[in-house]
N, C-alpha and C. Protein backbone atom coordinates (compact mmCIF):
# COMPACT_ATOMS: atom_id res chain seq x y z
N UNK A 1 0.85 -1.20 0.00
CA UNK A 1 0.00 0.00 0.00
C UNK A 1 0.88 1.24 0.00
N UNK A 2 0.20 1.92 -0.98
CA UNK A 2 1.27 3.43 -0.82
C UNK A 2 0.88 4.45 0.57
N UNK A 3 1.58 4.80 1.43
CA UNK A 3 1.01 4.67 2.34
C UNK A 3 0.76 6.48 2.68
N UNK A 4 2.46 7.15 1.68
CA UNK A 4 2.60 8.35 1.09
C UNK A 4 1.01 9.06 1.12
N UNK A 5 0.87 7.91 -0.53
CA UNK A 5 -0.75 8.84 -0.91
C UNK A 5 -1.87 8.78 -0.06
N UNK A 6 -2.01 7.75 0.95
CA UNK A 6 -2.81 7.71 1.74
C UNK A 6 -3.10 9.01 2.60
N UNK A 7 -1.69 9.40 3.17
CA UNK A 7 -1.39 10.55 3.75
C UNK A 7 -2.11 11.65 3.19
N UNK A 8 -1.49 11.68 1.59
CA UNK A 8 -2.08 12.99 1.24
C UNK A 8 -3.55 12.80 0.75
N UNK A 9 -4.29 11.76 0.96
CA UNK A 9 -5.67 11.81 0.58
C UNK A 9 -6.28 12.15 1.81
N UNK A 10 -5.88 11.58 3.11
CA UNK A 10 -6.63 11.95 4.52
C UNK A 10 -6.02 13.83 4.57
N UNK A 11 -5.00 14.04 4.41
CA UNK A 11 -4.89 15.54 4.23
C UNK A 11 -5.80 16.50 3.67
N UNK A 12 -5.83 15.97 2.63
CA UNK A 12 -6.84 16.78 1.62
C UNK A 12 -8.04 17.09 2.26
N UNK A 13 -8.65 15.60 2.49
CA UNK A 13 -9.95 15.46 3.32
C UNK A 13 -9.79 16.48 4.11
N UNK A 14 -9.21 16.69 4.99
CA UNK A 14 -9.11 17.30 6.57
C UNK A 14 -9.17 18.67 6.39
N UNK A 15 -8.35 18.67 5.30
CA UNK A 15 -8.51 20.42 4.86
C UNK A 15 -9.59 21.11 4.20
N UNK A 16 -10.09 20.29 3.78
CA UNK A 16 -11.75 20.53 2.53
C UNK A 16 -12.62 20.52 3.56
N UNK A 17 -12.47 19.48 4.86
CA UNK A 17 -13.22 19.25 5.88
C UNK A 17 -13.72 20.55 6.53
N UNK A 18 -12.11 21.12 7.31
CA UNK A 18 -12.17 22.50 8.03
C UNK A 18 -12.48 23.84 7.45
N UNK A 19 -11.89 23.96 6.18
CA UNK A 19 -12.94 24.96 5.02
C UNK A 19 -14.32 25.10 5.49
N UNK A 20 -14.81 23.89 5.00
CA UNK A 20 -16.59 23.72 5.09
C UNK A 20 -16.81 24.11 6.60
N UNK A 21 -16.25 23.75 7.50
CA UNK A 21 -16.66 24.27 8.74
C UNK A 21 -16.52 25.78 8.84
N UNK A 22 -15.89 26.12 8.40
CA UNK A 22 -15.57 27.72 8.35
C UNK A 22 -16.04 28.53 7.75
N UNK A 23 -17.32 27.98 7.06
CA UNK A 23 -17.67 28.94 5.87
C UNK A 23 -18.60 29.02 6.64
N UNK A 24 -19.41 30.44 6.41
CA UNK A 24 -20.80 31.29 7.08
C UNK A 24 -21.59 29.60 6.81
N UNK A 25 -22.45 29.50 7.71
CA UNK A 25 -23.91 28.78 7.61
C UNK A 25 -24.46 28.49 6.51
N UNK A 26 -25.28 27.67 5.94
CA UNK A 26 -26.38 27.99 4.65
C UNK A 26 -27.10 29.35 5.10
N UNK A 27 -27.55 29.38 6.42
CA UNK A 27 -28.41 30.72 6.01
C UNK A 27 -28.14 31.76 6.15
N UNK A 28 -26.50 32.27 6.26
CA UNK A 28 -25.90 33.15 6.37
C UNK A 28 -25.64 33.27 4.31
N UNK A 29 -25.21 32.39 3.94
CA UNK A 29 -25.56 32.09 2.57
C UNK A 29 -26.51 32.50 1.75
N UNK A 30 -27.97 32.50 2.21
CA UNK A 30 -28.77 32.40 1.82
C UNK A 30 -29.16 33.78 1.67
N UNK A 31 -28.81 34.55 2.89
CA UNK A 31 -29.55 35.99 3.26
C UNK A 31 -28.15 36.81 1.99
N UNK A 32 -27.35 36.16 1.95
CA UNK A 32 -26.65 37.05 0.79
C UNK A 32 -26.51 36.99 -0.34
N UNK A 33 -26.80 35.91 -0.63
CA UNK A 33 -27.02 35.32 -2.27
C UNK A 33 -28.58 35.91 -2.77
N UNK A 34 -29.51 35.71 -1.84
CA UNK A 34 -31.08 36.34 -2.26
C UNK A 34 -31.53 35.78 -3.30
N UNK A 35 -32.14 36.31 -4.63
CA UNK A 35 -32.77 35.71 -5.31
C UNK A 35 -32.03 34.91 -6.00
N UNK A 36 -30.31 35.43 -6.45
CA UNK A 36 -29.31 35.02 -7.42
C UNK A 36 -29.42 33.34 -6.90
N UNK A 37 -29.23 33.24 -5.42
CA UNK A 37 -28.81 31.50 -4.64
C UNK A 37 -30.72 31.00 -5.19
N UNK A 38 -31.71 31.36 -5.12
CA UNK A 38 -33.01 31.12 -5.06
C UNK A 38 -33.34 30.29 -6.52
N UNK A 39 -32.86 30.95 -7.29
CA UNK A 39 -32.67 30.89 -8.69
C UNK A 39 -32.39 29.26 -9.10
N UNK A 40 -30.96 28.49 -8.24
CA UNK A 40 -30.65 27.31 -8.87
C UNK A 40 -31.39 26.00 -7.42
N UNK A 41 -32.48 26.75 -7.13
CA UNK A 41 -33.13 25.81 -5.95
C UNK A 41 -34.78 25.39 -6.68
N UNK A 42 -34.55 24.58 -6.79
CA UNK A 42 -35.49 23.84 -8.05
C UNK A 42 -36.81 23.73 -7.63
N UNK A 43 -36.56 23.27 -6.08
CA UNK A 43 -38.08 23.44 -5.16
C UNK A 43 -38.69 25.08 -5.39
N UNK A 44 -38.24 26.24 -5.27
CA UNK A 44 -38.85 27.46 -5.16
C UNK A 44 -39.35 28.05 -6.75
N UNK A 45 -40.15 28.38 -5.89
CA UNK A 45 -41.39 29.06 -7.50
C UNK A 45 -40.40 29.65 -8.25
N UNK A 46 -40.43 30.06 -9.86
CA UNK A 46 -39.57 30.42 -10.79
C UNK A 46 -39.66 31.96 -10.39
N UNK A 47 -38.78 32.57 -10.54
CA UNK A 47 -38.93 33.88 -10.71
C UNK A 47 -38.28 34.81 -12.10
N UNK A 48 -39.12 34.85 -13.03
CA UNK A 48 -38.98 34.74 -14.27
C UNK A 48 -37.62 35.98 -14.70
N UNK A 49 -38.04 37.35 -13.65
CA UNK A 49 -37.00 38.74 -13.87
C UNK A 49 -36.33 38.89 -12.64
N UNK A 50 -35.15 38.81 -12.25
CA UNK A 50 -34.54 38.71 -11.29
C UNK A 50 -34.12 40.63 -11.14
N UNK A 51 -34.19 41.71 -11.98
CA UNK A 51 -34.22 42.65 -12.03
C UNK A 51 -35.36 43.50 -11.39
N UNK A 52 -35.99 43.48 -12.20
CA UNK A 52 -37.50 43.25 -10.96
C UNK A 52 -37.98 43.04 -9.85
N UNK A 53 -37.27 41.94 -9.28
CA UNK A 53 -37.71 40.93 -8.12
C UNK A 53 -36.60 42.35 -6.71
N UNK A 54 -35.17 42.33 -7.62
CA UNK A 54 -34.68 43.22 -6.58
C UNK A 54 -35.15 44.45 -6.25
N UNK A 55 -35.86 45.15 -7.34
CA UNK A 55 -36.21 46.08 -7.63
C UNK A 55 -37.43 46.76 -6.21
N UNK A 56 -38.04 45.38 -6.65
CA UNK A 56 -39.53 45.32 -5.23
C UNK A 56 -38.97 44.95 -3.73
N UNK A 57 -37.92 44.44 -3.75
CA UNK A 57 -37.16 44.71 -2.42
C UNK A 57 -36.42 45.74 -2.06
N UNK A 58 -35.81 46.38 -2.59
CA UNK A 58 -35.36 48.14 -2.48
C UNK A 58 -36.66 48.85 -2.13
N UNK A 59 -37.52 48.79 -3.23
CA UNK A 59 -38.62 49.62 -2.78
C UNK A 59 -39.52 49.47 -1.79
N UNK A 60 -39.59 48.01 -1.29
CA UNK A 60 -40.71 47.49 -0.24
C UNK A 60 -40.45 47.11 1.12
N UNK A 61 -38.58 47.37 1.12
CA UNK A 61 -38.11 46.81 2.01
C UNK A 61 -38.05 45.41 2.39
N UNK A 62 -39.17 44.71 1.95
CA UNK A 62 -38.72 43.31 2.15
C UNK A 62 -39.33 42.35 1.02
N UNK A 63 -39.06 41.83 0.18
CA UNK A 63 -39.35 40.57 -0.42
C UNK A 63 -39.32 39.47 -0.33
N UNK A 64 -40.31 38.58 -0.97
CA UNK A 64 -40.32 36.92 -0.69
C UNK A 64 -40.22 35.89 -2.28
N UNK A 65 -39.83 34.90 -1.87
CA UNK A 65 -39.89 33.84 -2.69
C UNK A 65 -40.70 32.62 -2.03
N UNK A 66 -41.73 31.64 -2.86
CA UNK A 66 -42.19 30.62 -1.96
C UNK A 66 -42.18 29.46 -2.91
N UNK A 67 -42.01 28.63 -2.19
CA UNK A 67 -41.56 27.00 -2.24
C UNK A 67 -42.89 26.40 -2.90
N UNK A 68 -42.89 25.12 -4.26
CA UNK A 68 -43.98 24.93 -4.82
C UNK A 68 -44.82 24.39 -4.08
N UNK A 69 -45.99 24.39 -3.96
CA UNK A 69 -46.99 23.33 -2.79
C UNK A 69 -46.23 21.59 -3.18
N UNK A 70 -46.42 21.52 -4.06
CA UNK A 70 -46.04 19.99 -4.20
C UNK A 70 -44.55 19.31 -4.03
N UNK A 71 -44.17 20.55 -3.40
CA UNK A 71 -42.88 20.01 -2.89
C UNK A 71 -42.79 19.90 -1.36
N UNK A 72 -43.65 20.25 -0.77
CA UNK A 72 -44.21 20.42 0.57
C UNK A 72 -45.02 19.46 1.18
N UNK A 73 -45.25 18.91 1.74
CA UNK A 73 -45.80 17.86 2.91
C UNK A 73 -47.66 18.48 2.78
N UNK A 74 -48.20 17.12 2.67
CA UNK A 74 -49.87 17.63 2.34
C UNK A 74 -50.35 18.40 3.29
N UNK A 75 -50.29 18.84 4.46
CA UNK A 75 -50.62 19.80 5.46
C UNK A 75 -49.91 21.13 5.82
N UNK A 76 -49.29 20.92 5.12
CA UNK A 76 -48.31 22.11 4.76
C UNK A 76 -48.57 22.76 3.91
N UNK A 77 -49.31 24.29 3.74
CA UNK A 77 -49.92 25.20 2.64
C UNK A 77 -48.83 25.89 1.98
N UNK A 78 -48.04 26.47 2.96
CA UNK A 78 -46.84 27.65 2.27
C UNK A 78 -46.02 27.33 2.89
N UNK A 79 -44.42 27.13 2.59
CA UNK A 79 -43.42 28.01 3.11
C UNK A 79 -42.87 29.06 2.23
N UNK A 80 -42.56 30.19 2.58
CA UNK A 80 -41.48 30.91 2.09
C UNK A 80 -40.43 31.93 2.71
N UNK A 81 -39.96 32.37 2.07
CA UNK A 81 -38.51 32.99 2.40
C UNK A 81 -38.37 34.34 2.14
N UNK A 82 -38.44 35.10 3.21
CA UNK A 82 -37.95 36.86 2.81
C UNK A 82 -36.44 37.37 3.16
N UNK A 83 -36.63 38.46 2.46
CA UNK A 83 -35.54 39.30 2.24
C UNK A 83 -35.46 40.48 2.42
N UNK A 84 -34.55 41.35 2.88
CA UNK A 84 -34.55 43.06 3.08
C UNK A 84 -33.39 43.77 2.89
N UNK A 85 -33.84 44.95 2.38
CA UNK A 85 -32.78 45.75 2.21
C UNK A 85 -32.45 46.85 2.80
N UNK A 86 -32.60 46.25 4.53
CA UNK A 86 -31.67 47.21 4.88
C UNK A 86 -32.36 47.95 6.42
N UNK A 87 -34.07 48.22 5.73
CA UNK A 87 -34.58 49.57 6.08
C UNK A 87 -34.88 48.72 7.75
N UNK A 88 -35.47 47.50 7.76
CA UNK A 88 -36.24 46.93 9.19
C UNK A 88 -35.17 46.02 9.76
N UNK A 89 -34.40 45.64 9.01
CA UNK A 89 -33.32 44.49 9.17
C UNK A 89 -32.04 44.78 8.67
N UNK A 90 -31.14 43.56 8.96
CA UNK A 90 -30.12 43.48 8.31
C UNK A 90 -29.83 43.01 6.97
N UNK A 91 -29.41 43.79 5.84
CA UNK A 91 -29.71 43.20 4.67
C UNK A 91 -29.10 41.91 4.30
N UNK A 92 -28.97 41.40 5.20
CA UNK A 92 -28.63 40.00 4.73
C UNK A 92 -29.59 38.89 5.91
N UNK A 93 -30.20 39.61 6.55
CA UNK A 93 -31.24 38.41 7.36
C UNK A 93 -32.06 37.56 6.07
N UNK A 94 -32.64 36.54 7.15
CA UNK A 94 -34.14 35.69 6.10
C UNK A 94 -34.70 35.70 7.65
N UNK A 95 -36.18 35.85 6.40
CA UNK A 95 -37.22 35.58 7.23
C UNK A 95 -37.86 34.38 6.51
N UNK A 96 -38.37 33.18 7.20
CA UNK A 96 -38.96 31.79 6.93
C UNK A 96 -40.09 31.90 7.46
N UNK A 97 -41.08 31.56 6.79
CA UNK A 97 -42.63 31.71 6.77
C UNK A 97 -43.43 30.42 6.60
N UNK A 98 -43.99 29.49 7.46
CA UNK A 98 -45.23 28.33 7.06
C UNK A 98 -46.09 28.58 7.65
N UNK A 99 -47.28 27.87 6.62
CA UNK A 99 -48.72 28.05 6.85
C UNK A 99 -49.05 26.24 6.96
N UNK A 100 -49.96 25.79 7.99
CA UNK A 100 -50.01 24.54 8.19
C UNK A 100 -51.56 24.70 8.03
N UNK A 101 -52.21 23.85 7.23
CA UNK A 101 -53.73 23.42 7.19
C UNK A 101 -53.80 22.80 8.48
N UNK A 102 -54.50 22.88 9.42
CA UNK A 102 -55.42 22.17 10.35
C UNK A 102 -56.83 21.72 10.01
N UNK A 103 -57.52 22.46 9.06
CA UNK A 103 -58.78 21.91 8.66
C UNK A 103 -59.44 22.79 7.59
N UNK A 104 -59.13 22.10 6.14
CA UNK A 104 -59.89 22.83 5.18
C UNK A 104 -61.36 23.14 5.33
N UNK A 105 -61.92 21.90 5.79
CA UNK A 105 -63.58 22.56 5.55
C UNK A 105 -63.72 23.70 6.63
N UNK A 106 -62.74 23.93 8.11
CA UNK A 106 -63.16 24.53 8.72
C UNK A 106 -62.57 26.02 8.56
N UNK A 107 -61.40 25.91 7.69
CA UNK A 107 -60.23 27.31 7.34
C UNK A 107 -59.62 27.50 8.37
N UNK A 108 -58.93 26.35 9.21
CA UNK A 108 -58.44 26.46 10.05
C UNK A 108 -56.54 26.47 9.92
N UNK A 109 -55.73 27.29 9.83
CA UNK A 109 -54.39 27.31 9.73
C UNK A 109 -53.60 27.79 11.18
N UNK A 110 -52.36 27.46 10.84
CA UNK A 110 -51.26 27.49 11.81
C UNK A 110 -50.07 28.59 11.12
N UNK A 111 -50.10 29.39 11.62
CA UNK A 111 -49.04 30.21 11.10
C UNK A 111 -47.85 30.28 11.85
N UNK A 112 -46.63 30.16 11.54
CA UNK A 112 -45.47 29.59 12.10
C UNK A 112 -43.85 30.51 11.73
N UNK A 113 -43.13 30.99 12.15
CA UNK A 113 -41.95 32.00 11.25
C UNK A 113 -40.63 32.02 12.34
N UNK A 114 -39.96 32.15 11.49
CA UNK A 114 -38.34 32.07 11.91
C UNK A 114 -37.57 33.31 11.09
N UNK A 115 -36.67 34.00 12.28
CA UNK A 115 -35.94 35.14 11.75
C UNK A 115 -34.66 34.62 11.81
N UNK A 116 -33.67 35.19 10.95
CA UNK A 116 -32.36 34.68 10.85
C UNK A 116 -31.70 35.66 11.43
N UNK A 117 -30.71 36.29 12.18
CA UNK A 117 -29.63 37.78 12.38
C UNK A 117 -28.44 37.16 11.64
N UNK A 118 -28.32 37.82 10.72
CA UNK A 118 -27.15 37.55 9.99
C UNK A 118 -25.97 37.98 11.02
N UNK A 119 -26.14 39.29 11.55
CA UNK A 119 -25.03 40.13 11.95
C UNK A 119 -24.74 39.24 13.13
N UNK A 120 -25.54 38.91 14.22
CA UNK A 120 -25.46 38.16 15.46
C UNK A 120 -25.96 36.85 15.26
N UNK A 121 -26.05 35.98 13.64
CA UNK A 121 -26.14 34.52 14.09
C UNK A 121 -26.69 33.69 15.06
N UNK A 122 -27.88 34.25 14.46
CA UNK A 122 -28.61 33.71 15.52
C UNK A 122 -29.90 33.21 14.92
N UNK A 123 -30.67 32.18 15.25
CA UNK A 123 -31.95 31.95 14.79
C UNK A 123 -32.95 32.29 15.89
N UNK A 124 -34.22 33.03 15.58
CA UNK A 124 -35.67 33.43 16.46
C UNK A 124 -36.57 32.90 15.93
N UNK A 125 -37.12 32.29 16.50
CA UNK A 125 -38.69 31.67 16.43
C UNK A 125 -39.77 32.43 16.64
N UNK A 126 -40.08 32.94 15.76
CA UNK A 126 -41.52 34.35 16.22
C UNK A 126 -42.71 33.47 17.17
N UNK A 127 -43.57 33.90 17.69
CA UNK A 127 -44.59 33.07 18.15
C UNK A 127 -45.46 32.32 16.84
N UNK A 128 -46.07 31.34 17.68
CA UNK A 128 -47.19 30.67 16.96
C UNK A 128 -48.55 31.74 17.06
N UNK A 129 -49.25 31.66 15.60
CA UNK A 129 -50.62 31.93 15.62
C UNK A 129 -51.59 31.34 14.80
N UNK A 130 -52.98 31.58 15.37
CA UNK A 130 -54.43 30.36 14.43
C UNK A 130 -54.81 32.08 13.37
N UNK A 131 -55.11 31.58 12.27
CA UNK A 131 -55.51 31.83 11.48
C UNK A 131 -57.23 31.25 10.91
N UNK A 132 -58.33 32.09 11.24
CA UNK A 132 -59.47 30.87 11.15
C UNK A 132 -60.10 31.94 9.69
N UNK A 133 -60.55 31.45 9.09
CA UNK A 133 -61.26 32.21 7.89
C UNK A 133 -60.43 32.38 6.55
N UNK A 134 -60.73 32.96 5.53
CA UNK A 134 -60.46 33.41 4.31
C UNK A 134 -59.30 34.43 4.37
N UNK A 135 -58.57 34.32 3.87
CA UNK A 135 -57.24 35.45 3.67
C UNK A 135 -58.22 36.55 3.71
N UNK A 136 -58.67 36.93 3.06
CA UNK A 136 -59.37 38.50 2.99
C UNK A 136 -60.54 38.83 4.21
N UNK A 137 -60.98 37.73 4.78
CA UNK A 137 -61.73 37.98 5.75
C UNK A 137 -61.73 37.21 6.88
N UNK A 138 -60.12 37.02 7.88
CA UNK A 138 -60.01 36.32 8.35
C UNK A 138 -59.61 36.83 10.12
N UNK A 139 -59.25 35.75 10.85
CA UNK A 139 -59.43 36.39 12.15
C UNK A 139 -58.26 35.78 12.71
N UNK A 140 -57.07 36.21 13.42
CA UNK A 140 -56.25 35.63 14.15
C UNK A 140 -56.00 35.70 15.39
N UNK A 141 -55.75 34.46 16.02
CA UNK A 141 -55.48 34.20 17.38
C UNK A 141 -53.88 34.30 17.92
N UNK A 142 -53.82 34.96 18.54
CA UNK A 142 -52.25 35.10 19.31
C UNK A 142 -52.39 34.57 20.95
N UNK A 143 -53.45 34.21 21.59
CA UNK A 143 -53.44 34.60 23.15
C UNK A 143 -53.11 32.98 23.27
N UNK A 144 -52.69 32.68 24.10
CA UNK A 144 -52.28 31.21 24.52
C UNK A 144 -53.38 30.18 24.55
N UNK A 145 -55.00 30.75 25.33
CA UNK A 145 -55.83 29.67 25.72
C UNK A 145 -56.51 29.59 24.52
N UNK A 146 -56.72 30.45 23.34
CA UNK A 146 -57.52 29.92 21.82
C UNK A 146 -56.38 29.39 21.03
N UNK A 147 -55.04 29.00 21.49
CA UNK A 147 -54.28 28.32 20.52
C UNK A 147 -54.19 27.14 21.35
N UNK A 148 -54.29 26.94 21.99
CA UNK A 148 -53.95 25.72 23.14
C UNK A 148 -55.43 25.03 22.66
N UNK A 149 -56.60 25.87 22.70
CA UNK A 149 -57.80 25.49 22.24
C UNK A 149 -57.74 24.69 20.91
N UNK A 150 -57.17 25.47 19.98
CA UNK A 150 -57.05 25.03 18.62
C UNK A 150 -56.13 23.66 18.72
N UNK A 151 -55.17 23.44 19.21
CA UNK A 151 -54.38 22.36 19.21
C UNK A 151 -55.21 21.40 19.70
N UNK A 152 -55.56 21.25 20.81
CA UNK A 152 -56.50 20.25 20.97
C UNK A 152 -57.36 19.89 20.44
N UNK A 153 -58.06 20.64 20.13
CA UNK A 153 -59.07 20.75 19.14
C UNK A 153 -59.05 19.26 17.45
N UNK A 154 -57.51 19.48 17.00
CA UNK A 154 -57.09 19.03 15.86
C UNK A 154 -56.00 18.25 16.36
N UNK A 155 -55.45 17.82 17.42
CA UNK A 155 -55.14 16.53 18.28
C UNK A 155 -53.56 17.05 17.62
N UNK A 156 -53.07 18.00 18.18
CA UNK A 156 -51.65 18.60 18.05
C UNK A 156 -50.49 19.15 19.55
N UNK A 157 -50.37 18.56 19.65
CA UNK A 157 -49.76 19.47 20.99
C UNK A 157 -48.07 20.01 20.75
N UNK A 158 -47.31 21.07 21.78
CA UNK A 158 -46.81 22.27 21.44
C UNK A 158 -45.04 20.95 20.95
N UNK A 159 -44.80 19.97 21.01
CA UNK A 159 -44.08 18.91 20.47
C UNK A 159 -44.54 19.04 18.92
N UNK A 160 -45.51 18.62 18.78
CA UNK A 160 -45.68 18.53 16.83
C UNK A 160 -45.37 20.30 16.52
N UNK A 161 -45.92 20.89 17.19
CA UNK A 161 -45.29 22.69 16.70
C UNK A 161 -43.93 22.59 16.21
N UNK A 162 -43.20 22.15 17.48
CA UNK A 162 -41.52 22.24 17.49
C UNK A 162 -41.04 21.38 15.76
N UNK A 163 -41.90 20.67 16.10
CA UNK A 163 -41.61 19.49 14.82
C UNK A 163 -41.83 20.46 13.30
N UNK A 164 -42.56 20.98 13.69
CA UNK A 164 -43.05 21.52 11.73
C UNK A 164 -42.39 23.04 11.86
N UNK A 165 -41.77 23.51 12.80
CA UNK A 165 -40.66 24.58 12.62
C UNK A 165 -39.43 23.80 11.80
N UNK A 166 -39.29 22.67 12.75
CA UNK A 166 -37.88 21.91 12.39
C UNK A 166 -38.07 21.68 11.08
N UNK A 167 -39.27 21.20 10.46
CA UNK A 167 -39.48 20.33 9.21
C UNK A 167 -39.51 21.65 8.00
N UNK A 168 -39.95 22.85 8.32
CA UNK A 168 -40.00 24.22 7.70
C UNK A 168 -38.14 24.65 7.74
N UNK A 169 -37.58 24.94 8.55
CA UNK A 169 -35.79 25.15 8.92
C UNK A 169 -35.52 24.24 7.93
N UNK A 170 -35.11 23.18 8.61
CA UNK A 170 -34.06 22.01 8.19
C UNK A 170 -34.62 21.40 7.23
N UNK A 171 -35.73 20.80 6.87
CA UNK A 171 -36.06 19.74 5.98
C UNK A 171 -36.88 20.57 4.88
N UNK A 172 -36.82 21.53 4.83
CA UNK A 172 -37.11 22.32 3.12
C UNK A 172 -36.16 23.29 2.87
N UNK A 173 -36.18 24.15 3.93
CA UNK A 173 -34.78 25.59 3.53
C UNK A 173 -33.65 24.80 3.01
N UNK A 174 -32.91 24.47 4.35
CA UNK A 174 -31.65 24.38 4.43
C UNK A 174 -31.68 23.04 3.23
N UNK A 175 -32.20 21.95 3.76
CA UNK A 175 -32.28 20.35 2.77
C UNK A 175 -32.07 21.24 1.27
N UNK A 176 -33.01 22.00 0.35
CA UNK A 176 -33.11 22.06 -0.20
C UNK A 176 -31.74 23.43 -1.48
N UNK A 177 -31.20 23.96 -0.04
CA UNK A 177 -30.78 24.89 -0.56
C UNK A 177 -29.64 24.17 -0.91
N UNK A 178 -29.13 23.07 0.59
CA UNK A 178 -27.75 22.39 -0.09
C UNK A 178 -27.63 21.52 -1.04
N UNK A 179 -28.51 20.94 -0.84
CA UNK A 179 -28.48 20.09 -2.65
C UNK A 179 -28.60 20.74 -3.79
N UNK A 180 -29.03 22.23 -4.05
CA UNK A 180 -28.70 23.10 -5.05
C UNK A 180 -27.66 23.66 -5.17
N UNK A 181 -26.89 23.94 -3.88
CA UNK A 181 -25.43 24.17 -4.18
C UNK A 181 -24.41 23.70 -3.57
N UNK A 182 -24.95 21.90 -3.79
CA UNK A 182 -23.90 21.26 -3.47
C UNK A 182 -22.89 21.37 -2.53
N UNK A 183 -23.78 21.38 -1.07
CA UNK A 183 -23.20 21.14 0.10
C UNK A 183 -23.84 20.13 0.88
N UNK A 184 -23.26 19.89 2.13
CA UNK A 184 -23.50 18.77 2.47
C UNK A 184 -24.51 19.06 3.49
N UNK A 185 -25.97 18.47 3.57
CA UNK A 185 -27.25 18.87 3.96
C UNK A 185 -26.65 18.73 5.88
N UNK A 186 -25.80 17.18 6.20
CA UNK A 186 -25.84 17.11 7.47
C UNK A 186 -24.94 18.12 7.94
N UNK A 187 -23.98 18.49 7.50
CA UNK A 187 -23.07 19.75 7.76
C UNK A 187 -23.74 20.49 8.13
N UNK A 188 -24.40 21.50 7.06
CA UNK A 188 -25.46 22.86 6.94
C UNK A 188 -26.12 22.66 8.29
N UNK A 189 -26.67 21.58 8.23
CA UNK A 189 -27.73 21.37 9.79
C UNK A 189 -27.03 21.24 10.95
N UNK A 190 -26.15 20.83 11.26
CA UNK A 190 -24.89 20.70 12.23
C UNK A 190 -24.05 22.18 12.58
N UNK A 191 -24.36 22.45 11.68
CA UNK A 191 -23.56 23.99 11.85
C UNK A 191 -24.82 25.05 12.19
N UNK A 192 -25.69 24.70 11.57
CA UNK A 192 -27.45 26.10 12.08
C UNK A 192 -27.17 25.61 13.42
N UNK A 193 -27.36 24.18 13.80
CA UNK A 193 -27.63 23.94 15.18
C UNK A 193 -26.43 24.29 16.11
N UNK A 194 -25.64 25.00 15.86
CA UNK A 194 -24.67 25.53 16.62
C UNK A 194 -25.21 27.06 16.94
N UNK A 195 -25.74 27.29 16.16
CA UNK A 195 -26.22 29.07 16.14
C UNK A 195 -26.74 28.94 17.82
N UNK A 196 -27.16 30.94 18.30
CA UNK A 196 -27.57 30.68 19.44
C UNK A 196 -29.12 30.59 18.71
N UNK A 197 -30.24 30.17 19.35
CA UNK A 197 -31.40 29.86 19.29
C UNK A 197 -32.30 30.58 20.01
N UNK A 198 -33.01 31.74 19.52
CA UNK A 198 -33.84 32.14 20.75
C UNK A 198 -35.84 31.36 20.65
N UNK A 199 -36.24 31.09 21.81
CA UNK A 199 -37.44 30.56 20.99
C UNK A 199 -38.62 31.41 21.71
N UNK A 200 -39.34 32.39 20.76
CA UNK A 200 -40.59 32.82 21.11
C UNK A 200 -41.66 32.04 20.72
N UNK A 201 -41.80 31.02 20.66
CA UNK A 201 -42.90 30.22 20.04
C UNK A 201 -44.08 30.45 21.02
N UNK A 202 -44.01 30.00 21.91
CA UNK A 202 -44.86 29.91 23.13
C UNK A 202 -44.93 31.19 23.98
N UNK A 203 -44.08 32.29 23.56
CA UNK A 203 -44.57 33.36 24.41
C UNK A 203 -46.14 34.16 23.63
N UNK A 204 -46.77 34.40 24.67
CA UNK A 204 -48.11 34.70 23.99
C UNK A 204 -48.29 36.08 24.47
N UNK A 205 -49.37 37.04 23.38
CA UNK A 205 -49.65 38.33 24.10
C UNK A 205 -51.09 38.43 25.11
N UNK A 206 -51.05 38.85 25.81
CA UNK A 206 -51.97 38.91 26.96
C UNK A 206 -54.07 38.38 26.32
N UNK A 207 -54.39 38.56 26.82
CA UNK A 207 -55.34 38.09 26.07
C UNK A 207 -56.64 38.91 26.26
């Protein structure tokens, strides 16, 4: 056995290894690449003028891209992904957005969101809220005992929440962004989960 090349193949490794550890996050990635990184992620809706698209984020302060339904889990309505330039955030944060069906005939949804700090690396969990009615004529719940209501209600408790943040984060963003640019999905996730974590999920406003 050459034992030389062995050497320099575990070298190589080790060094390609510690690179990848060293490079910003996927979603430190993500918040800076914007639509350009969005573009070769096959899951997210096409966005036909990428001139344009920046255009409405300068002017609106924040823009989104969203993920096709059929790439999404059947109870899962939306995720998507915003962006800003500057004016409310850091222009390189993301904001992550899902909408969870709890009950079509009843228009019952789960609205769910995660902020990224680019600058302080950090991931926030906005609170949970119920969504009951029609987008245009609808009513939302923030107070703890009509979401606690709603969970029971549709046989969910604040464990499956944690779960479809995780499955919104890790198993569509990040999953999806590294297999478009060819990084390694358990890395990406190994390295977010190092970030600090703050979680407002469960803090509720008075009622």
């Amino acid at each position: 056995m050459n034992y030389k090349f062995l050497r320099i193949v575990i070298y190589f490794l080790c060094v390609h290894f510690i690179i990848w550890c060293f490079r910003p996050n996927l979603l430190s990635q993500i918040g800076k690449s914007k639509i350009y990184g969005a573009m070769d992620v096959l899951e997210i809706k096409e966005v036909r003028n990428t001139w344009e698209w920046m255009s409405n984020l300068e002017g609106m302060g924040a823009f989104s891209v969203e993920y096709k339904e059929e790439c999404l889990r059947e109870d899962v309505a939306l995720i998507s992904l915003s962006f800003y330039n500057g004016v409310y955030h850091n222009n390189n944060d993301v904001g992550i957005s899902a909408m969870v069906s709890l009950s079509e005939s009843d228009k019952i949804a789960m609205g769910l969101g995660a902020h990224y700090d680019y600058e302080e690396k950090k991931l926030i969990y906005n609170p949970v809220y119920i969504v009951q009615g029609e987008l245009s004529n609808s009513k939302v719940y923030t107070d703890e005992k009509s979401i606690d209501e709603y969970l029971n209600r549709y046989g969910l408790t604040r464990k499956d929440v944690r779960e479809y943040q995780e499955y919104a984060v890790y198993d569509v963003v990040v999953k999806t962004w590294a297999k478009a640019h060819h990084e390694s999905y358990w890395l990406e996730r190994w390295k977010l989960k190092q970030c600090k974590v703050i979680d407002h999920t469960f803090q509720f406003e008075e009622e």
